[in-house]
Protein backbone atom coordinates (compact mmCIF):
# COMPACT_ATOMS: atom_id res chain seq x y z
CA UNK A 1 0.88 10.56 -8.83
CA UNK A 2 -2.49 8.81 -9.44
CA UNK A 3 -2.09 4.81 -9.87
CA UNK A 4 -5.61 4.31 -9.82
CA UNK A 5 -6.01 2.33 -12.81
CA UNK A 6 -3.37 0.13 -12.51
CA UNK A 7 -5.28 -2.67 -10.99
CA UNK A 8 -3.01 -5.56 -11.48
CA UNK A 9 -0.67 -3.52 -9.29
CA UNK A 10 0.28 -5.69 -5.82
CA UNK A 11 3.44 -4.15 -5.04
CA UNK A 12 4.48 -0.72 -5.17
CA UNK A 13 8.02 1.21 -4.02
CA UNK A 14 8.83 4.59 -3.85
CA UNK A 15 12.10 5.75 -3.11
CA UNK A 16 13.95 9.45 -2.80
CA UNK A 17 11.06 10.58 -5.30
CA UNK A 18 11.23 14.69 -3.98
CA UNK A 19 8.67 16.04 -6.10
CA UNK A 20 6.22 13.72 -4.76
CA UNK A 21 3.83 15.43 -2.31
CA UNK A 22 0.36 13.72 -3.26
CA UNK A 23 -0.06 9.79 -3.75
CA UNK A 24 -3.45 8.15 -5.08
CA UNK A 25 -3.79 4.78 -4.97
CA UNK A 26 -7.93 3.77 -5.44
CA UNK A 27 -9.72 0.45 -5.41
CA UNK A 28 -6.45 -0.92 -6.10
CA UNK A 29 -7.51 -4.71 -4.76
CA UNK A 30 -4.64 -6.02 -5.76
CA UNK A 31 -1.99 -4.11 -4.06
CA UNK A 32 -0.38 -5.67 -0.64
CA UNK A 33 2.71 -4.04 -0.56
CA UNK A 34 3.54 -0.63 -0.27
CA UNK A 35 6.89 1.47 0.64
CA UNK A 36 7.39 4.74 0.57
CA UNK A 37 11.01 6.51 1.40
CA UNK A 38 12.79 9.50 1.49
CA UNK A 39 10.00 11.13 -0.39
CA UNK A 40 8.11 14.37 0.75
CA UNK A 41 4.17 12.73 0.78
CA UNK A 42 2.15 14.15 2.48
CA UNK A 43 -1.25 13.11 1.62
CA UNK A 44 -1.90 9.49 0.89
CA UNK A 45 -4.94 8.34 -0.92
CA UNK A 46 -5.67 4.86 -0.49
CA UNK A 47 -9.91 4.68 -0.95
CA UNK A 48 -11.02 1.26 -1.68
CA UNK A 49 -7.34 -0.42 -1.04
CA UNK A 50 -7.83 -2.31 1.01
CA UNK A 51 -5.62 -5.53 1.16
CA UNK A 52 -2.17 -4.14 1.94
CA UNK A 53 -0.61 -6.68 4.10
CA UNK A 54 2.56 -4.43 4.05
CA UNK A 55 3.18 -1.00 4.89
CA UNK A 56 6.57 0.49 5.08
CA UNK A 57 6.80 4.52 5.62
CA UNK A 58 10.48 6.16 5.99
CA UNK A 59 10.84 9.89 6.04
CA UNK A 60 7.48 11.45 4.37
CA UNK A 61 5.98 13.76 4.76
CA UNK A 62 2.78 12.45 6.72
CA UNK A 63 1.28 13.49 9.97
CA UNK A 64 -1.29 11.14 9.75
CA UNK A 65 -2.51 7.79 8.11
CA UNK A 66 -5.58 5.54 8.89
CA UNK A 67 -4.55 2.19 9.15
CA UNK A 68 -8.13 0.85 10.36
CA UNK A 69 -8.79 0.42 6.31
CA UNK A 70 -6.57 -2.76 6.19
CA UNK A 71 -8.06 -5.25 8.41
CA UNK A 72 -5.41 -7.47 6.41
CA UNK A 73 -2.00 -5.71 7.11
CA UNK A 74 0.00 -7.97 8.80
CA UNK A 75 3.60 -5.90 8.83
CA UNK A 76 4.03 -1.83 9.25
CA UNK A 77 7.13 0.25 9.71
CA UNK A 78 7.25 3.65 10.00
CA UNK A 79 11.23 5.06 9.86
CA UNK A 80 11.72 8.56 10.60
CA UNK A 81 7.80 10.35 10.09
CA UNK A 82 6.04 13.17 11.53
CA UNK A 83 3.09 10.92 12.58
CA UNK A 84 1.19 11.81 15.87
CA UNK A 85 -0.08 8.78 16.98
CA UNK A 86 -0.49 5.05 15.81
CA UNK A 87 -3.68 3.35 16.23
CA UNK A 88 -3.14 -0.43 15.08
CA UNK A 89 -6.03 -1.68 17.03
CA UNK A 90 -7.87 -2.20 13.70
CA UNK A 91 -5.09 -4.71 12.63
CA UNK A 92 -5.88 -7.70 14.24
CA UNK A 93 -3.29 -9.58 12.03
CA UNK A 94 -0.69 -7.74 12.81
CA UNK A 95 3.00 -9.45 13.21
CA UNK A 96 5.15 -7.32 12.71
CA UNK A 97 5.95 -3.87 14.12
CA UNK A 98 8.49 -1.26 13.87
CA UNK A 99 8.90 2.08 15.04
CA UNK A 100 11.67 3.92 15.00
CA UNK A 101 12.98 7.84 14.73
CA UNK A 102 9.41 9.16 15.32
CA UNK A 103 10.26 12.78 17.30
CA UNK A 104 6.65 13.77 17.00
CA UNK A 105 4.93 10.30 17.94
CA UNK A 106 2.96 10.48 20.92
CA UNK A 107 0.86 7.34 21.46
CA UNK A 108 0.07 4.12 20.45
CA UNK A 109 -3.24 1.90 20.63
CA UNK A 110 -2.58 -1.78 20.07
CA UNK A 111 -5.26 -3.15 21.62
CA UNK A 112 -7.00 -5.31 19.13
CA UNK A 113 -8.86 -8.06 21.02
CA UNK A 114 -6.66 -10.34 18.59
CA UNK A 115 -4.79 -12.72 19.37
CA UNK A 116 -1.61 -12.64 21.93
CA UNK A 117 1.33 -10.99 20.24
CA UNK A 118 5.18 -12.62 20.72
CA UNK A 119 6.92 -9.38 21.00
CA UNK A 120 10.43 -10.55 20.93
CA UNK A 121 10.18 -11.30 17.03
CA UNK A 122 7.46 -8.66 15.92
CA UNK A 123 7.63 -5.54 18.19
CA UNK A 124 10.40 -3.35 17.73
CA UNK A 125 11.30 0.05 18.67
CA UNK A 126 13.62 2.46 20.14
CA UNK A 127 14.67 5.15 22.27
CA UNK A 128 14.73 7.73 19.22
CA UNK A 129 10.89 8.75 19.87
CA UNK A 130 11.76 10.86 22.62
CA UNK A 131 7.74 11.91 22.63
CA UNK A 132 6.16 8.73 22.91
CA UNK A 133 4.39 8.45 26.42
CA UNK A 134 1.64 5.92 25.95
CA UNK A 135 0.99 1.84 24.95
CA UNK A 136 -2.31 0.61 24.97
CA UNK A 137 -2.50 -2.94 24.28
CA UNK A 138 -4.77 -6.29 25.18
CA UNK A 139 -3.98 -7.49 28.91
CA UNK A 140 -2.83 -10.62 27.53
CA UNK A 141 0.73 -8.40 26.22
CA UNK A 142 0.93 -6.18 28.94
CA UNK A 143 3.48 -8.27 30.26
CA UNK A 144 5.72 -9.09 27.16
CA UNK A 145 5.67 -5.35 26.30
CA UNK A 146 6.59 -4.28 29.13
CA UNK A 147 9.64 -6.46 29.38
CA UNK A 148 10.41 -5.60 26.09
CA UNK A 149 10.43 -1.68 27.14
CA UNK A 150 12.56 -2.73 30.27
CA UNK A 151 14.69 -4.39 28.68
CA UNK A 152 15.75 -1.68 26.08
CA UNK A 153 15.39 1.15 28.66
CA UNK A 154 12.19 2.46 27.54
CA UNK A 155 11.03 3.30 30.88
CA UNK A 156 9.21 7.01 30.24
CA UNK A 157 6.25 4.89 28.51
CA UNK A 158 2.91 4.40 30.58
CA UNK A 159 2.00 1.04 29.30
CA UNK A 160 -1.57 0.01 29.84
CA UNK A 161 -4.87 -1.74 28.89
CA UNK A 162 -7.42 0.99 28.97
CA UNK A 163 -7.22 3.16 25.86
CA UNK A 164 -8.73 6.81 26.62
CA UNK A 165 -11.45 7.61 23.63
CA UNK A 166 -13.69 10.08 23.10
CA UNK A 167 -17.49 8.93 23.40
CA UNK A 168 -19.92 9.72 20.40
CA UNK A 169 -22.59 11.89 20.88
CA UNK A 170 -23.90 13.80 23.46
CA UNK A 171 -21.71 12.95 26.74
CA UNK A 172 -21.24 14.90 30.32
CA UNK A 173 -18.39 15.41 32.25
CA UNK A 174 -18.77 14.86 36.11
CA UNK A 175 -16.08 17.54 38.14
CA UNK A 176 -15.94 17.83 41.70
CA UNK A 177 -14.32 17.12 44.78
CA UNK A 178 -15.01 14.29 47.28
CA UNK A 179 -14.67 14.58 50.95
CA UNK A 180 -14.43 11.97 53.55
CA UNK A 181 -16.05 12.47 56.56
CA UNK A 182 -14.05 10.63 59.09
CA UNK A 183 -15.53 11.95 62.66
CA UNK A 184 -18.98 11.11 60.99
CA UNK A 185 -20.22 14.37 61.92
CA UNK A 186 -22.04 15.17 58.81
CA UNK A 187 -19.23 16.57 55.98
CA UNK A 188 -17.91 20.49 56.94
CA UNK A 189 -14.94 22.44 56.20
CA UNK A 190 -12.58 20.06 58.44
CA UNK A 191 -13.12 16.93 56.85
CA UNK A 192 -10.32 15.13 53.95
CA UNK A 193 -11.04 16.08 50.34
């Protein structure tokens, strides 16, 4: 489906649609709101739409989806999808969150430098995303989350402030070992690594 010209569109809903695999939806200013369910997509145009406030996604067919485009979005759900990871650390407006029946979901970056986030009414999640490993948020909601994950026995997810990127261009790795040369001897085969 290609909605592009509808530009008085603001809010758009999708339901048990099967035959939809492919979903345009360009320069569509106008459009805050969007939920997709129980509908196969599984590549999501959205070029130049950039004011959705509200993304809901239950059971596509994604892997993947850019969120950094909507520096406005200020609620996202994602039910039951084949995404990878989550990086919300675009969406400074964020307030409200939730993620649950992800099998496939892996990580998520919340760190946004925003402002501090009260998880009891926005974050929610559960135990049904048996591959999630990894939080990153600000330091400021390090401790909230991590109550919040306590207290709903999420306790196989390293929570933390430092989110591991990839640098841009050229970059070097240093490997090694380091030894410790505690008879002060000058370092030799005896000595700690």
């Amino acid at each position: 489906i290609n909605l592009t010209g509808c530009t008085n569109l603001n809010n758009l809903g999708i339901y048990s649609c099967n035959a939809l695999t492919t979903l345009q939806l360009h320069n569509l200013q106008n459009l805050d709101t969007v939920y997709l369910s129980q509908s196969p997509i599984s590549t999501l145009s959205l070029v130049g739409t950039t004011n959705i406030e509200s993304l809901g996604l239950q059971s596509t067919g994604l892997t993947a989806i850019d969120l950094s485009i909507f520096p406005a979005l200020r609620q996202f759900s994602t039910l039951n999808n084949s995404l990878t990871t989550l990086d919300l650390s675009m969406n400074p407006l964020l307030e409200n969150i939730t993620i649950y029946d992800n099998a496939l979901l892996k990580n998520i970056n919340l760190k946004s430098g925003g402002t501090v986030l009260n998880v009891t009414s926005w974050f929610h999640i559960n135990n049904n995303n048996p591959n999630l490993k990894y939080i990153c948020c600000d330091n400021d909601d390090l401790a909230p989350i991590s109550n919040y994950l306590t207290s709903y026995s999420l306790n196989n997810i390293n929570l933390n402030s430092y989110c591991p990127f990839t640098p841009g261009g050229t970059y070097y790795k240093v490997i090694g070992n380091t030894k410790y040369d505690i008879n002060n001897n000058g370092c030799d085969s005896n000595d700690v690594n």
